[in-house]
Protein backbone atom coordinates (compact mmCIF):
# COMPACT_ATOMS: atom_id res chain seq x y z
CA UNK A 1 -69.48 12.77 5.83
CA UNK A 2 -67.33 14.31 8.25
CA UNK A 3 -64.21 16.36 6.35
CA UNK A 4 -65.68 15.32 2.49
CA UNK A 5 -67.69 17.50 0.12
CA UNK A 6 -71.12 17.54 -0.03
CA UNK A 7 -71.83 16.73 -4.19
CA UNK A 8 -74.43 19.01 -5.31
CA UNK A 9 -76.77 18.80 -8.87
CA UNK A 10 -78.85 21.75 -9.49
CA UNK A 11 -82.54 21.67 -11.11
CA UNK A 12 -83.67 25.04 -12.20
CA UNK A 13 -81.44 27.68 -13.32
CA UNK A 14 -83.05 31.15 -13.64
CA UNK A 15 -82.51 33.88 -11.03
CA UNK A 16 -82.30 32.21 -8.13
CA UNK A 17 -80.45 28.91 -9.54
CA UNK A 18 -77.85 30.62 -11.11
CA UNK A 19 -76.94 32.65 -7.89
CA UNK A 20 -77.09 29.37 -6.49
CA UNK A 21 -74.76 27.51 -8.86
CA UNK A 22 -72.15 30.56 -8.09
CA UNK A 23 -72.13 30.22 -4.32
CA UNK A 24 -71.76 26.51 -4.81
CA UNK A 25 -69.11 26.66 -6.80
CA UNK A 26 -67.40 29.09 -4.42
CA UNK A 27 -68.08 26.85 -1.42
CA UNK A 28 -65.13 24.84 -0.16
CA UNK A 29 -67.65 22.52 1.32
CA UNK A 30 -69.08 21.68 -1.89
CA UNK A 31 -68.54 19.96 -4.90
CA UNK A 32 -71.04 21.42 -7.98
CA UNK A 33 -71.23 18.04 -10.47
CA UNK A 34 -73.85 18.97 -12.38
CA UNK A 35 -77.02 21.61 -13.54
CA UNK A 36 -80.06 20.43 -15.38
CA UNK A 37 -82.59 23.27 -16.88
CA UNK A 38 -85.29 22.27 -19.99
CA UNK A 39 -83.89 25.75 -20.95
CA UNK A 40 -80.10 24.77 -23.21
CA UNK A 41 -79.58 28.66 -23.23
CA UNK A 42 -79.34 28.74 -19.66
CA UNK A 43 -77.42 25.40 -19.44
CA UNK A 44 -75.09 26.56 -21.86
CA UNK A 45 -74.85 30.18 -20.30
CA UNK A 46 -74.56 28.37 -16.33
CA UNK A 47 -71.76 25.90 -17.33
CA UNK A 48 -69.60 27.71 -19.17
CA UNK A 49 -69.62 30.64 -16.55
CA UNK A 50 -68.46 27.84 -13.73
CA UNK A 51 -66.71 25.21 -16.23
CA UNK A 52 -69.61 22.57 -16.02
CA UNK A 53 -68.89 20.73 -18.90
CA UNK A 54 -71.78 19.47 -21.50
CA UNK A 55 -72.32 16.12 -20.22
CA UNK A 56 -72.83 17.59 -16.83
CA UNK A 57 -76.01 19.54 -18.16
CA UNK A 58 -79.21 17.83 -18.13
CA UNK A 59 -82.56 19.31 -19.97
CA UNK A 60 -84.22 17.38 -17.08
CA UNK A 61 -84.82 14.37 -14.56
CA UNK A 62 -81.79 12.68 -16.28
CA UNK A 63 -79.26 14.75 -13.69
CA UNK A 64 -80.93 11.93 -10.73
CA UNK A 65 -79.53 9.11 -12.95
CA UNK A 66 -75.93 10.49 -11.98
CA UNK A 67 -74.16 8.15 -9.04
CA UNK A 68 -72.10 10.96 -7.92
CA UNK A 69 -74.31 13.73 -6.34
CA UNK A 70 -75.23 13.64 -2.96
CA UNK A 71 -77.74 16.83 -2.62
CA UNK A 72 -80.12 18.15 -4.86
CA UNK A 73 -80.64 21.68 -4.80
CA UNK A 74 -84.66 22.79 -6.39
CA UNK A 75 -85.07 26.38 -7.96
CA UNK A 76 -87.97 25.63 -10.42
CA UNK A 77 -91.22 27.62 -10.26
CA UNK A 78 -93.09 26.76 -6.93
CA UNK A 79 -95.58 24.61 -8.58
CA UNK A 80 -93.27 22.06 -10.07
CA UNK A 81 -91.39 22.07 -6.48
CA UNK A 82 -92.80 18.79 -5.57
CA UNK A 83 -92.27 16.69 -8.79
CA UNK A 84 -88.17 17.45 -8.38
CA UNK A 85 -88.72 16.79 -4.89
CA UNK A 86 -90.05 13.53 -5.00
CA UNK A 87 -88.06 12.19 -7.40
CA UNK A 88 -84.73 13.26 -5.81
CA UNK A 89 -85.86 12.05 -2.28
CA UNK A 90 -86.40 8.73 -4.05
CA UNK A 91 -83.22 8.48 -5.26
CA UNK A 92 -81.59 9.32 -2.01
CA UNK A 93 -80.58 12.58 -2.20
CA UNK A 94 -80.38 15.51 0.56
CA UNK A 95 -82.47 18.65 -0.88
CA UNK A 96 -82.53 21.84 -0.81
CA UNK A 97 -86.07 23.80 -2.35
CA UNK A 98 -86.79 27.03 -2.52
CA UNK A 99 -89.43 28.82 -0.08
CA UNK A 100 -92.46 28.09 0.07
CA UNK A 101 -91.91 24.28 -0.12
CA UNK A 102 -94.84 23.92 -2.18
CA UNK A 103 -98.17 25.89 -3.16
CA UNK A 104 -101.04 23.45 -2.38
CA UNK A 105 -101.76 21.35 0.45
CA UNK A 106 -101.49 18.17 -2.11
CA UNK A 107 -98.31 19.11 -2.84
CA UNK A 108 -96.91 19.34 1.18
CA UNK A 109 -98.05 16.02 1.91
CA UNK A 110 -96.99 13.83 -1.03
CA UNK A 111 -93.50 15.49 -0.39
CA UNK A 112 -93.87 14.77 3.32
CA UNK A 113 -95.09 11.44 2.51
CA UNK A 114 -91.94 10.81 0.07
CA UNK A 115 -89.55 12.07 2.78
CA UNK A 116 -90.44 10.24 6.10
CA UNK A 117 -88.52 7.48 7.29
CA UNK A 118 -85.76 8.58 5.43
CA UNK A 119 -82.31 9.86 7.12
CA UNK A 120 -82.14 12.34 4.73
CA UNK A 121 -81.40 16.56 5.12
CA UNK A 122 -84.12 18.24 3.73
CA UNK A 123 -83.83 22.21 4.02
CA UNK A 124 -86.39 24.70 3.08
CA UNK A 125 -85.11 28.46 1.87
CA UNK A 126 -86.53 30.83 4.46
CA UNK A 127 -83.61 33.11 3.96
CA UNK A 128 -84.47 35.73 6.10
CA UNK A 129 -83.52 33.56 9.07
CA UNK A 130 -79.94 33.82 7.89
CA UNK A 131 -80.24 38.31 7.83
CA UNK A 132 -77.88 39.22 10.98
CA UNK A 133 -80.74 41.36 12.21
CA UNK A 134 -83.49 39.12 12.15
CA UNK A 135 -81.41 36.65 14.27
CA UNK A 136 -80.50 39.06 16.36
CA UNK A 137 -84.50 39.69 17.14
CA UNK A 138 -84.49 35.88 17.30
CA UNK A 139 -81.77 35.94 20.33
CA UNK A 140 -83.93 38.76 21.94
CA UNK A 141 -87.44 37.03 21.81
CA UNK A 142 -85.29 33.75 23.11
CA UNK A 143 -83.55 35.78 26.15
CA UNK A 144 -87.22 36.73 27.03
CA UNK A 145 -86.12 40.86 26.76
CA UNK A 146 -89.38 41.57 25.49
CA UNK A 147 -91.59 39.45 27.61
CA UNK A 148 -94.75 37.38 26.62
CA UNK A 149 -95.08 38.24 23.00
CA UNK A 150 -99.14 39.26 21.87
CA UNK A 151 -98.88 41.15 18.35
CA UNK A 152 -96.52 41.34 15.87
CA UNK A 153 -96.08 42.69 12.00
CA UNK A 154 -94.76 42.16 9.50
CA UNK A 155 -95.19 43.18 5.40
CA UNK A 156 -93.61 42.07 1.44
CA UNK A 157 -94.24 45.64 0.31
CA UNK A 158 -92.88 46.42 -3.03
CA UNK A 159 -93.60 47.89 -6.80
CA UNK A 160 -92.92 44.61 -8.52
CA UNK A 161 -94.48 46.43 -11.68
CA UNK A 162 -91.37 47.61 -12.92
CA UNK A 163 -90.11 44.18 -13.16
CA UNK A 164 -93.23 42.99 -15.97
CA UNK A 165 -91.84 41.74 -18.26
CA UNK A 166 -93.73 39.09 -20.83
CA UNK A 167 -92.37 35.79 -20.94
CA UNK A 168 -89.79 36.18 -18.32
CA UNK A 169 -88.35 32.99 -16.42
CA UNK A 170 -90.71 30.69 -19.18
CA UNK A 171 -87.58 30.16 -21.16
CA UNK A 172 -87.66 25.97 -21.53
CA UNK A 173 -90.56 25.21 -19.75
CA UNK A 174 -93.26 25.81 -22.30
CA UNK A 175 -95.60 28.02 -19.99
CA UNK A 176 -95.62 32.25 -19.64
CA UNK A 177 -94.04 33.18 -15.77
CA UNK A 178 -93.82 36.41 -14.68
CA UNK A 179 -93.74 38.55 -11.57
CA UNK A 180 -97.59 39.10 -12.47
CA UNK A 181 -98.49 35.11 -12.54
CA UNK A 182 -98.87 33.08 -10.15
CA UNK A 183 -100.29 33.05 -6.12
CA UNK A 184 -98.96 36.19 -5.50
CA UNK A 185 -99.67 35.65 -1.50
CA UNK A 186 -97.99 32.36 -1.32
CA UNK A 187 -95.03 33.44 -3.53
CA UNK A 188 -94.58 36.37 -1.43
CA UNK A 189 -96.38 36.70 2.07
CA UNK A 190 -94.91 32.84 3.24
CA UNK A 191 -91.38 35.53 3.62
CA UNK A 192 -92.59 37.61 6.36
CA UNK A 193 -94.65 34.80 7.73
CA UNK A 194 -92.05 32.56 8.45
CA UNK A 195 -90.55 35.08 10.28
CA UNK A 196 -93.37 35.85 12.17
CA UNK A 197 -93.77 32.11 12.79
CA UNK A 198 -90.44 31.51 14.30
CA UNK A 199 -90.47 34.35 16.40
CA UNK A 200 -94.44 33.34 18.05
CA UNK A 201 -92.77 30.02 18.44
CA UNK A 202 -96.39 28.65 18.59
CA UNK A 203 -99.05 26.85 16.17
CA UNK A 204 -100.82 29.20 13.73
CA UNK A 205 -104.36 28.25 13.80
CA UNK A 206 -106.59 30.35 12.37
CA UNK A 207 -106.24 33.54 9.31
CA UNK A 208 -109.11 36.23 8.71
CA UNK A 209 -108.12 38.08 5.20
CA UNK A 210 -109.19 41.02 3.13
CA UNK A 211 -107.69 41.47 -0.04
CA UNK A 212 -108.33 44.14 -3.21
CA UNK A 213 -107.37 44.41 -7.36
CA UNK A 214 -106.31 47.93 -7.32
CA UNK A 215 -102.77 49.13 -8.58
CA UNK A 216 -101.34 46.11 -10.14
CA UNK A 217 -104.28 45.13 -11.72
CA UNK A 218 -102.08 43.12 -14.44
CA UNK A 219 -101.60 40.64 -11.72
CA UNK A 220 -103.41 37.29 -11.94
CA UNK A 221 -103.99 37.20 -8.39
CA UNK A 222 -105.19 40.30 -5.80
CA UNK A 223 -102.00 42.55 -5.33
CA UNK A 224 -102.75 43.34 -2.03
CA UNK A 225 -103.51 41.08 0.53
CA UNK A 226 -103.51 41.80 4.65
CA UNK A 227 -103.82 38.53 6.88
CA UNK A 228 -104.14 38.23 10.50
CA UNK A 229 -103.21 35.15 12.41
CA UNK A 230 -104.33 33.62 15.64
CA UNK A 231 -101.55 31.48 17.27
CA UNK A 232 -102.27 28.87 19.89
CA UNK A 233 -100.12 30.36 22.32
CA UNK A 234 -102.56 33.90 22.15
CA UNK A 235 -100.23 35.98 19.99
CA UNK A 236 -101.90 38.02 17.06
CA UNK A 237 -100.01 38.90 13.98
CA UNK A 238 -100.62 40.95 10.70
CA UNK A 239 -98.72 40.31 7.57
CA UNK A 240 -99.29 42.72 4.39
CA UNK A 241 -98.78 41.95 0.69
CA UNK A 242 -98.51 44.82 -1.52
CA UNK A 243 -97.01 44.67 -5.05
CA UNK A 244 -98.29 47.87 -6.62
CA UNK A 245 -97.10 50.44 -4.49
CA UNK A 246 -95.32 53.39 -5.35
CA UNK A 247 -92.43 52.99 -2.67
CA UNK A 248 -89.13 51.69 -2.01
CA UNK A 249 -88.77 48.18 -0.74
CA UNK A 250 -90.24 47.39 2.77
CA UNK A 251 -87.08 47.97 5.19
CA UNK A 252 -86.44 45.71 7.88
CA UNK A 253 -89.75 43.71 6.30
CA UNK A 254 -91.62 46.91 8.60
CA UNK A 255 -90.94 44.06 11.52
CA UNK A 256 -92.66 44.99 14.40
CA UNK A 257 -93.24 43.14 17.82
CA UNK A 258 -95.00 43.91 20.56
CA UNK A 259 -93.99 42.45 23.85
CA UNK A 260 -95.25 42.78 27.82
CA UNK A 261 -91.86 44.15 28.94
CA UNK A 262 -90.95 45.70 25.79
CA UNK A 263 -91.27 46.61 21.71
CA UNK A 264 -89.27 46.48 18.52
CA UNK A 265 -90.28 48.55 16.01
CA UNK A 266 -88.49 47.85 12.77
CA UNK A 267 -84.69 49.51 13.61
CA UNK A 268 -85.62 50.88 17.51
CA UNK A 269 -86.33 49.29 20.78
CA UNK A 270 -88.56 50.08 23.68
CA UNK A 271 -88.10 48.81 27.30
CA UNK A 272 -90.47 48.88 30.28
CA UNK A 273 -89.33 51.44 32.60
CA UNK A 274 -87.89 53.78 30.14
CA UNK A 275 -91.55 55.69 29.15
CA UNK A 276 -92.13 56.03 25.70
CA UNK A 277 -88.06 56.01 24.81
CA UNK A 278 -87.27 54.75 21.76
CA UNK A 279 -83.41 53.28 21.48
CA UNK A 280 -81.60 52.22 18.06
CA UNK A 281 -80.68 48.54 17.56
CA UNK A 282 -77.73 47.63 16.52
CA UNK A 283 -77.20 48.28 12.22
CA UNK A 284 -76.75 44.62 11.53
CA UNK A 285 -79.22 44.83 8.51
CA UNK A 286 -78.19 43.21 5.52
CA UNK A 287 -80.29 44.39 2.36
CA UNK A 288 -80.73 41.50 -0.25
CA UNK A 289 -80.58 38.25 0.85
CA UNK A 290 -78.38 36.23 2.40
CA UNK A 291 -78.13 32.76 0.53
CA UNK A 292 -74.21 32.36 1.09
CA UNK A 293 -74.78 31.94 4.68
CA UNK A 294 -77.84 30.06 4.24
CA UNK A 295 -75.60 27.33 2.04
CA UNK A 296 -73.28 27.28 4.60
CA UNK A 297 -75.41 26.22 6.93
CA UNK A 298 -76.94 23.43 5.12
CA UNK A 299 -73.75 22.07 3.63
CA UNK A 300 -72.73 21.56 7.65
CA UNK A 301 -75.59 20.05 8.25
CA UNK A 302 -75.19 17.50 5.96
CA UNK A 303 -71.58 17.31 6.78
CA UNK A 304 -72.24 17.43 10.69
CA UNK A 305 -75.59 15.31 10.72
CA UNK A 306 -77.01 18.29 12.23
CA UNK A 307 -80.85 19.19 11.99
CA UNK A 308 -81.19 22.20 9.61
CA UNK A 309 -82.85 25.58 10.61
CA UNK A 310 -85.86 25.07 8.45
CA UNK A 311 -86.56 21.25 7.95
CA UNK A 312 -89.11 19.92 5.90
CA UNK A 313 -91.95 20.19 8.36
CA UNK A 314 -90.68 23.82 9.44
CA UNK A 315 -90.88 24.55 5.53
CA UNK A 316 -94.44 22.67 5.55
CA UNK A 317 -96.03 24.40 8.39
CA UNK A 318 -94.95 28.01 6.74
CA UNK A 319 -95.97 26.87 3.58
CA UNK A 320 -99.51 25.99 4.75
CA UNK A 321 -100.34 28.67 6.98
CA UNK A 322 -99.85 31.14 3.93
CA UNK A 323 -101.78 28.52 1.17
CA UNK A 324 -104.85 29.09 3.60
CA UNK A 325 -104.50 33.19 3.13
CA UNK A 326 -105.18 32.32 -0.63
CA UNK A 327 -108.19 29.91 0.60
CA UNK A 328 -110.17 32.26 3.37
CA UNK A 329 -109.69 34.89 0.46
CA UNK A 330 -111.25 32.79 -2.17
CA UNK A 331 -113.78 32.23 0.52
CA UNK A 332 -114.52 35.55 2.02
CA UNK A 333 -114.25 33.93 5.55
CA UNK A 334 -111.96 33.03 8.13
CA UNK A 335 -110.36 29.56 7.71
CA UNK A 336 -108.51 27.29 10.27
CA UNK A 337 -104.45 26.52 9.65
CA UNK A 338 -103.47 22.73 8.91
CA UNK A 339 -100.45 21.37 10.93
CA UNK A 340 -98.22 18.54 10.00
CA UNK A 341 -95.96 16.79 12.46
């Protein structure tokens, strides 16, 4: 596809979608054709904001029948992730979806199942792989400056209370959805664990979890949840949950990694040789996220032929590792990690 536009239809357009929708429609690389949402406020809100006109919005699955879209990008709720999925890799369509890929095991494999043997770009939105800094901690762990990596942390720590409100993101899809419903783990924790993931740049195998009820107790699901992973490789790592707490967002995602020739502690670095010196990174922190440069990098991919950053079984792996914190808490034990490959 070398020098076209990649032809993009959109499924889902709350939030996330309609950010989405905008960068698209900004991208030279791209081509937006059409948005489907069961929601015709949002459709109608969406397409005249980016002049989509009415036969180009779609309450539904009707947007596949279209001839003229090349990529379909997925921003429904993550439990109807896998039903767009597998309809749009059946049709022949690139995909983006949203992070985590999926939120049951079930779901990973009939997706994975739908997508091999194809040729087709599948990316999964792990977004904080596209944050200058925590590439920048990528190029470190790669260049070795830190030596053999054992522990590292990382936390989603935020008062997501102030954002309850009844009915929100339900409009069109007969069903309540709020920052309160849901996995809260999975919806939240697979963030920092994909991070933590690419940097051990080894097999998670096994998650030990405690978990409480305490300040967000409107939540359907414990609010605060602290897992610790074994990788294959030896590493140990610790990633928090907490959506009840009376603090600012978690800065830097409180990354922390602990290496045999040196440390990172969210914004400083420590070196062996230098004592108990702490020296500041670079300020390449972005707050927010990232999903313009994220785009970019897909739409070359698909452009290119390129293998994205996070491919389906990148997406998969993430995604399961984090569905068994929600298992060895349901189970009061620890639990082993699947792997697909």
């Amino acid at each position: 596809m070398a020098g076209e536009k990649v032809r993009i239809g959109i499924i889902g357009l709350g939030h996330r979608g309609h950010c989405f929708a905008e960068i698209y429609h900004k991208n030279p690389k791209a081509e937006l054709v059409a948005i489907a949402d069961p929601s015709e406020q949002r459709r109608t809100e969406v397409g005249r904001g980016l002049g989509i006109p009415e036969d180009r919005r779609y309450p539904g699955f009707e947007i596949l029948e279209r001839e003229d879209i090349d990529m379909i990008s997925i921003h429904m709720p993550d439990h109807l992730h896998a039903e767009s999925f597998i309809k749009a890799i059946n049709t022949g369509r690139h995909i983006f979806v949203e992070s985590p890929m999926a939120d049951s095991l079930s779901d990973i494999r009939r997706m994975l199942d739908a997508w091999r043997g194809t040729e087709l770009k599948v990316m999964v939105g792990h977004v904080l792989r596209f944050n200058p800094y925590f590439r920048m901690l990528k190029e470190m762990l790669v260049e070795g400056i830190l030596g053999r990596i054992f522990y590292m942390e990382a936390d989603y720590i935020h008062n997501l209370r102030q954002k309850v409100e009844p009915g929100r993101s339900s409009l069109g899809l007969d069903m309540e959805w709020s920052p309160q419903t849901g996995i809260s783990i999975v919806r939240y924790g697979v963030y920092p664990f994909d991070l933590i993931r690419w940097y051990a740049g080894s097999r998670p195998t096994e998650v030990q979890v405690f978990s409480n009820h305490i300040a967000f107790p409107e939540m359907e699901h414990d609010d605060c949840t602290v897992a610790i992973f074994r990788f294959e490789n030896g590493c140990i790592a610790k990633i928090a949950v907490c959506l009840g707490a009376i603090a600012p967002f978690a800065r830097y995602n409180n990354m922390t990694i602990y290496g045999t020739k040196g440390s990172i502690i969210r914004d400083k670095l420590c070196l062996k040789g230098f004592g108990a010196k702490e020296v500041a990174l670079p300020d390449v922190y972005e707050q927010g996220y990232p999903y313009d440069l994220e785009v970019d990098h897909f739409l070359d991919c698909i452009l290119q032929d390129r293998r994205p950053l996070v491919d389906a079984l990148d997406g998969a792996n993430s995604a399961a590792a984090i569905i068994m914190v929600e298992e060895a808490v349901r189970l009061r034990k620890s639990v082993n990690i699947p792997w697909f490959e």
